[in-house]
Protein backbone atom coordinates (compact mmCIF):
# COMPACT_ATOMS: atom_id res chain seq x y z
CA UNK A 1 -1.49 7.74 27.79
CA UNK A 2 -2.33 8.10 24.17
CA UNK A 3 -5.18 6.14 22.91
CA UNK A 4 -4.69 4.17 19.30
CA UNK A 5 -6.90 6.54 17.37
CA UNK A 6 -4.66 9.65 18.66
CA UNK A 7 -1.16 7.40 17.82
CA UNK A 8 -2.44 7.24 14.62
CA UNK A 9 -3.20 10.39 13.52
CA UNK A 10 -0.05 11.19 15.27
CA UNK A 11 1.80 8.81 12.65
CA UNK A 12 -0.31 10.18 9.81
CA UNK A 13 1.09 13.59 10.60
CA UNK A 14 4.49 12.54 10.41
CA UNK A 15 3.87 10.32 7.39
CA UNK A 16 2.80 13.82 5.62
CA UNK A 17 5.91 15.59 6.84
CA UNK A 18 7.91 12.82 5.00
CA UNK A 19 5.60 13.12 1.89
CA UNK A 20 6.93 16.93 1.68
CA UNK A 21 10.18 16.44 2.16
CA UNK A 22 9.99 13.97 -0.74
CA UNK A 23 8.46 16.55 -3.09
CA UNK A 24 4.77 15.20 -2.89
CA UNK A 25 2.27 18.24 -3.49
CA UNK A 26 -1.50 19.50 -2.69
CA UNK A 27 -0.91 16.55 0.66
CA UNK A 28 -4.65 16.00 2.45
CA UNK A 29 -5.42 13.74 5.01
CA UNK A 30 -8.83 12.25 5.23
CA UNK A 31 -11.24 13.67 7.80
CA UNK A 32 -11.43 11.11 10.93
CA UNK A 33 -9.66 8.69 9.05
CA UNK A 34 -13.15 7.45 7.71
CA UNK A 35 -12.36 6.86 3.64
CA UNK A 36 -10.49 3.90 2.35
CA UNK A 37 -6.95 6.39 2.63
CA UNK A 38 -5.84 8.17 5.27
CA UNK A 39 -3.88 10.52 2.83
CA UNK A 40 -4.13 11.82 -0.53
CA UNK A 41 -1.34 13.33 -2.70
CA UNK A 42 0.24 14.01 -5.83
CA UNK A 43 3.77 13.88 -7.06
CA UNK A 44 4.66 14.46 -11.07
CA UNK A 45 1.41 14.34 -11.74
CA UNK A 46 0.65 11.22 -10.35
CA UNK A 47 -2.03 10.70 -7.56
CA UNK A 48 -1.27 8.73 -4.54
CA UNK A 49 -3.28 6.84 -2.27
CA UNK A 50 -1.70 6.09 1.44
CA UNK A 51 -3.07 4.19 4.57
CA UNK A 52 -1.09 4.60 7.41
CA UNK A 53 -0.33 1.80 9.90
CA UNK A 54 1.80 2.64 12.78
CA UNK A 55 3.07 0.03 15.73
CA UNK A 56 1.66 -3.25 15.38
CA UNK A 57 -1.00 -2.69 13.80
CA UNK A 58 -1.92 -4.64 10.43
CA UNK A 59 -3.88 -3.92 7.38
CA UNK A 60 -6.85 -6.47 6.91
CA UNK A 61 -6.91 -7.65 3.53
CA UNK A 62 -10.79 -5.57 3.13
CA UNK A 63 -9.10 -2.47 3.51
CA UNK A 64 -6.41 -3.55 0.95
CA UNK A 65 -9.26 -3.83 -1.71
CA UNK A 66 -11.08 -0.58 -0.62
CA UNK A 67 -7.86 1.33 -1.13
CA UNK A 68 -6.66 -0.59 -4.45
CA UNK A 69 -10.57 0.06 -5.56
CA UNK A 70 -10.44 3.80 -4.52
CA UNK A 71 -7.14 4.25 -6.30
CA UNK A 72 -8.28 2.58 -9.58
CA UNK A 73 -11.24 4.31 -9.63
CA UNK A 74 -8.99 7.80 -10.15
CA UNK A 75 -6.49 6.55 -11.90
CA UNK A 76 -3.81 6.54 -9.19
CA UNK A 77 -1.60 4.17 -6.56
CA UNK A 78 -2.37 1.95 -3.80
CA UNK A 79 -0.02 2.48 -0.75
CA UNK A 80 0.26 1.35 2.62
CA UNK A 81 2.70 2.83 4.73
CA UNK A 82 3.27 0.90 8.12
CA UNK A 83 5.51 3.58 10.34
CA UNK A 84 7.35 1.65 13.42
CA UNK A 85 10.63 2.84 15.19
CA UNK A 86 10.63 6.23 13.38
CA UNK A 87 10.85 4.59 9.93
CA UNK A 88 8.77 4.90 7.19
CA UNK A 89 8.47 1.32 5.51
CA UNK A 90 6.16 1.71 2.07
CA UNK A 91 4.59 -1.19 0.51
CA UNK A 92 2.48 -0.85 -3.54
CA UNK A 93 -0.65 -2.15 -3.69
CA UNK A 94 -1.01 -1.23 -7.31
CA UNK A 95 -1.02 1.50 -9.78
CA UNK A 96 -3.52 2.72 -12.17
């Protein structure tokens, strides 16, 4: 049995694999999944701010505003991607 903590970082992992194959560069994930993004990355010079949700899980509106704040802060976007079934389903929460 896989606990939620380990099913997400399992998610996160694949969410990065997808992120590569899309042309995204210099791709980090967050230690522990402690910050306000899980991921960090940068595509045309553009940076990108992810939190991955995976199953049923839902973003609470607090961690919306940490991760719009954290990606207006450097100038980037806010995105939440919510990873169910295999699919990758991306949502903006702003860009900077």
């Amino acid at each position: 049995m896989v606990n939620l903590y380990r099913r997400g970082r399992i998610a996160e992992r694949k969410v990065v694999n997808d992120l590569n194959e899309k042309g995204f560069e210099n791709i980090r994930r967050s230690a522990g999944s402690r910050g306000a993004a899980d991921i960090y990355a940068v595509r045309d010079g553009v940076k990108h701010y992810f939190q991955v949700k995976s199953g049923s899980a839902r973003i609470s509106s607090d961690e919306i505003a940490r991760l719009r704040e954290l990606a207006q802060q450097r100038r980037g976007k806010a995105i939440v991607i919510h990873r169910k079934d295999g699919k990758n389903k991306w949502r903006f929460y702003g860009e900077w």
